[in-house]
C-alpha atoms as a PDB file:
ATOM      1  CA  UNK A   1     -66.922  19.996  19.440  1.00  0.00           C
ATOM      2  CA  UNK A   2     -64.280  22.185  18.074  1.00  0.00           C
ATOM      3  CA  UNK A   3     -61.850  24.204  20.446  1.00  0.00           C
ATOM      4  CA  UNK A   4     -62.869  27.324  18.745  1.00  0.00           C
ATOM      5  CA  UNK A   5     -66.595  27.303  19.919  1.00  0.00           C
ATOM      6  CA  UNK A   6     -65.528  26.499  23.524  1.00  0.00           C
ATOM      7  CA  UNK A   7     -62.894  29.601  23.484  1.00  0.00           C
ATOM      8  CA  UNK A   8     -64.886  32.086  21.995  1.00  0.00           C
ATOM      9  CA  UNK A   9     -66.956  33.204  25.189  1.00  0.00           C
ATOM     10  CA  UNK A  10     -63.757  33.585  27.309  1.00  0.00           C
ATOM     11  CA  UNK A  11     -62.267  36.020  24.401  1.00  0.00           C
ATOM     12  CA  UNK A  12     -66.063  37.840  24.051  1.00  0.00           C
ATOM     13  CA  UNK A  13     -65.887  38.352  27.841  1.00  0.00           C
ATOM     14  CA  UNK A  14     -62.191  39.375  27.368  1.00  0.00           C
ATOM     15  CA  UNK A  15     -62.970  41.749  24.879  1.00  0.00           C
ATOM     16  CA  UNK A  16     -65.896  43.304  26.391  1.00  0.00           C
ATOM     17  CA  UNK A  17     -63.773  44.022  29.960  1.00  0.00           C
ATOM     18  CA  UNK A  18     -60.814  45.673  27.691  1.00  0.00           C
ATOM     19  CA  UNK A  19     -63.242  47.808  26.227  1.00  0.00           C
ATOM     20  CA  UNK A  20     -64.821  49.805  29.300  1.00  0.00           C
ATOM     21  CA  UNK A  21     -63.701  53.563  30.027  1.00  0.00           C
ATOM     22  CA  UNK A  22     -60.168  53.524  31.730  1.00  0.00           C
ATOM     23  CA  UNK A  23     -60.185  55.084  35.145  1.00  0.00           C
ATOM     24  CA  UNK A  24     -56.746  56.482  36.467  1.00  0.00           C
ATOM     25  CA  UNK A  25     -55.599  55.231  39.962  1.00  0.00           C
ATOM     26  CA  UNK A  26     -56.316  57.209  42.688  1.00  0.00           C
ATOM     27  CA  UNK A  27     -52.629  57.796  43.671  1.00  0.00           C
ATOM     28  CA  UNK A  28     -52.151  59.381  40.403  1.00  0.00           C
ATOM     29  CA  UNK A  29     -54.524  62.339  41.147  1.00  0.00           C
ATOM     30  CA  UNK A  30     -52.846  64.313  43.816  1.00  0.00           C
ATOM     31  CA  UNK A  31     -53.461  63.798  47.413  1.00  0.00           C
ATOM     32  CA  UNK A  32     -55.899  65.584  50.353  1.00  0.00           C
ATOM     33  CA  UNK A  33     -54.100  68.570  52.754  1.00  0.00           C
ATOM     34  CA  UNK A  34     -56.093  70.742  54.934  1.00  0.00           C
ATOM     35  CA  UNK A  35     -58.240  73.423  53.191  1.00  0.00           C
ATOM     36  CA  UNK A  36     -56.371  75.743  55.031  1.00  0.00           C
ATOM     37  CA  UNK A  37     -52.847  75.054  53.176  1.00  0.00           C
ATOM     38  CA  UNK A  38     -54.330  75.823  49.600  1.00  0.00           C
ATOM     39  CA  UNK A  39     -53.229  78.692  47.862  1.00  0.00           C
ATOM     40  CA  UNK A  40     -56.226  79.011  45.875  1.00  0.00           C
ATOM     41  CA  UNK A  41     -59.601  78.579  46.587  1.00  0.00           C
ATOM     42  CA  UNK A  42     -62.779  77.742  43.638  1.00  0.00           C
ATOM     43  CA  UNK A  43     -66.381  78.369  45.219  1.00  0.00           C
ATOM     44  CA  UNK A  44     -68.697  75.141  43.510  1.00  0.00           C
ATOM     45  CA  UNK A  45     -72.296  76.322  43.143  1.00  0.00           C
ATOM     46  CA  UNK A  46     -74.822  74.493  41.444  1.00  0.00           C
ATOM     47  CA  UNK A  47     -74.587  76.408  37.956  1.00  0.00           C
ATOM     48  CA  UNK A  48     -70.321  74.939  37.767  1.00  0.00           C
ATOM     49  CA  UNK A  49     -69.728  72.798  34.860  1.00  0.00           C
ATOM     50  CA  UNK A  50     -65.893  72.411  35.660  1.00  0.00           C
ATOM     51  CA  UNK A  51     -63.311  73.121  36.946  1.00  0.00           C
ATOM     52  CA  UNK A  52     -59.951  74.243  35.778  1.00  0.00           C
ATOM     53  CA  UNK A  53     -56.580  74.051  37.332  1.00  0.00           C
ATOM     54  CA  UNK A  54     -52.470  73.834  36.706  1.00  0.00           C
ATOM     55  CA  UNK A  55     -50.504  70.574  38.029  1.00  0.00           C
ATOM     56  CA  UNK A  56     -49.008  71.511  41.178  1.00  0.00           C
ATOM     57  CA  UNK A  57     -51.801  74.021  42.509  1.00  0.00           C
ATOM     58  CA  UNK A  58     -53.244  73.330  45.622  1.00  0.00           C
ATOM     59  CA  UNK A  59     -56.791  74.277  45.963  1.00  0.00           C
ATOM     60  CA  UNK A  60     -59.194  74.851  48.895  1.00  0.00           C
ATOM     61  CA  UNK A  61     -62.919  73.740  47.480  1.00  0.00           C
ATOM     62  CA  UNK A  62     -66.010  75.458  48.765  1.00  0.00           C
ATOM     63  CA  UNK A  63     -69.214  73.530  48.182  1.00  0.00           C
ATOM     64  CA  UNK A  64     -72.257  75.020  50.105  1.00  0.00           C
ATOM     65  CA  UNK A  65     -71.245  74.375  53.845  1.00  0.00           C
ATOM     66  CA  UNK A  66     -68.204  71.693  53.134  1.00  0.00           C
ATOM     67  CA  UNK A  67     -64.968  72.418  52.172  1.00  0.00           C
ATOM     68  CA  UNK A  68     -61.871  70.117  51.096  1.00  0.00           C
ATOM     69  CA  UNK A  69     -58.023  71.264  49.972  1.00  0.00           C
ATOM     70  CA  UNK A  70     -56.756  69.182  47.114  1.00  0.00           C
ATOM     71  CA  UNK A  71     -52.863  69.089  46.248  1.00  0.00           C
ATOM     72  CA  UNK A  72     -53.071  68.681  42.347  1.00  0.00           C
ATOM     73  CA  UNK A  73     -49.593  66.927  42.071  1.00  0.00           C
ATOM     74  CA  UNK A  74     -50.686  64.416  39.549  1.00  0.00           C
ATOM     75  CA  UNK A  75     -49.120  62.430  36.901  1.00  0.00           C
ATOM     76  CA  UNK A  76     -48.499  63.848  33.598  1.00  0.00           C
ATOM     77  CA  UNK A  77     -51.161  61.610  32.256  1.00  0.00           C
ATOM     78  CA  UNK A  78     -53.907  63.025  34.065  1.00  0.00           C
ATOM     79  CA  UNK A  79     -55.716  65.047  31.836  1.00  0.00           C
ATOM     80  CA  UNK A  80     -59.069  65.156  33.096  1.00  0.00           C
ATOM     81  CA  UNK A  81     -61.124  63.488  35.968  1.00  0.00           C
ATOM     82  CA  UNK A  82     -64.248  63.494  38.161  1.00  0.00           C
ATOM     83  CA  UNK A  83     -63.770  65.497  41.331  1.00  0.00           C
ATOM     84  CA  UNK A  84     -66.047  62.855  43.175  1.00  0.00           C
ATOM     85  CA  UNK A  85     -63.292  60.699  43.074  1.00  0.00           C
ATOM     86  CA  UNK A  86     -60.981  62.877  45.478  1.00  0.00           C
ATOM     87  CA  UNK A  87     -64.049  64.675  47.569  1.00  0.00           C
ATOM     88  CA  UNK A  88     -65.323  64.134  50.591  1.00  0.00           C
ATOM     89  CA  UNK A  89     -68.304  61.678  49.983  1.00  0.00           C
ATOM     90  CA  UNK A  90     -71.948  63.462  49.649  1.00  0.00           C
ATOM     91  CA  UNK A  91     -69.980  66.960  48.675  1.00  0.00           C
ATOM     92  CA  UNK A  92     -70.666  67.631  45.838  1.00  0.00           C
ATOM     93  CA  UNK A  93     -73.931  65.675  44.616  1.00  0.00           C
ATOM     94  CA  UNK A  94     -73.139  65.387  41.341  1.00  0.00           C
ATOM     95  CA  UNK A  95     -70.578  64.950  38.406  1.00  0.00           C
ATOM     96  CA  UNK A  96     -67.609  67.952  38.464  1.00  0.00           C
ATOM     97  CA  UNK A  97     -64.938  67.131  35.622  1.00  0.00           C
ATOM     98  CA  UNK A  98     -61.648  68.791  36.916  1.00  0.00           C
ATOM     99  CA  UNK A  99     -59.393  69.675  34.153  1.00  0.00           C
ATOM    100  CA  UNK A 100     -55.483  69.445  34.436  1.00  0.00           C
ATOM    101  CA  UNK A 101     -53.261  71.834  32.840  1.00  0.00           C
ATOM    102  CA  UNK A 102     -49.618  69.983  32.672  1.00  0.00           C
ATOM    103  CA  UNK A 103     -47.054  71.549  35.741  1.00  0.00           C
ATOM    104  CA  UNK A 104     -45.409  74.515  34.014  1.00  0.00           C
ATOM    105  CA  UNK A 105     -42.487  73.580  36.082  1.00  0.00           C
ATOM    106  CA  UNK A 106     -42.008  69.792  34.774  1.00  0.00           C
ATOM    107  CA  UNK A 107     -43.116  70.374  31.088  1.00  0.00           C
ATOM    108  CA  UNK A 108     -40.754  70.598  28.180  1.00  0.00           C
ATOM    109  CA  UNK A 109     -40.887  73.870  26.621  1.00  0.00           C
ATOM    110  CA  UNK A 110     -44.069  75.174  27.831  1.00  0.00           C
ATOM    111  CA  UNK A 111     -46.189  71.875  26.225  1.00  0.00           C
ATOM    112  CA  UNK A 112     -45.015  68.449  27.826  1.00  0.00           C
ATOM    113  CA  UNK A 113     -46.708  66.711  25.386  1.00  0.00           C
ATOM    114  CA  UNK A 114     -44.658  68.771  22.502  1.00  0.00           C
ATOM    115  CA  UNK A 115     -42.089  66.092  20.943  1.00  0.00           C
ATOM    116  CA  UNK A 116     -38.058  66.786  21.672  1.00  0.00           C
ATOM    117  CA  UNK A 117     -36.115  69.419  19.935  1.00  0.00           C
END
């Protein structure tokens, strides 16, 4: 029996695990503080489709009767990512993309992905 044949399962499986949707680490998406530290706050009611903020806000959420405060220090990589993953289990009920605008105060010219001058 040839090598190849008993190899080619392992790299299939290999392959197929590469290929999945890469999640960031938690660490890398800010951390919890009391609701009552945010300096903004974004009401979620059933008709939000996102939500929008800048790296470095924090925000106080306000989902029916829960609430959670979220300091959006992240890494420059995040992007993008469900707010599930940071809330309070049972919260929110559903899928909420948050969307990261890079920290004004870290970013290179106004655009931190803009290449150096």
């Amino acid at each position: 029996m040839s090598v190849r044949l008993l190899f080619a399962p392992a790299i299939l499986a290999l392959l197929a695990a590469c290929a999945g949707p890469v999640q960031q680490r938690a660490d890398l998406l800010g951390m919890a503080i009391p609701a009552s530290a945010a300096a903004h706050s974004v009401v979620i009611t059933p008709d939000t489709r996102w939500v929008k903020v800048t790296g470095g806000d924090t925000v106080r959420f306000v989902a029916g009767a829960s609430e959670f405060g979220w300091d959006f220090h992240v890494s420059p990589l995040v992007q993008v990512f469900d707010l599930n993953r940071v809330a309070p289990l049972g919260v929110l009920g559903r899928p909420l993309p948050v969307y990261v605008d890079p920290d004004p105060n870290y970013s290179v010219g106004g655009n931190w992905r803009a290449p150096p001058r």
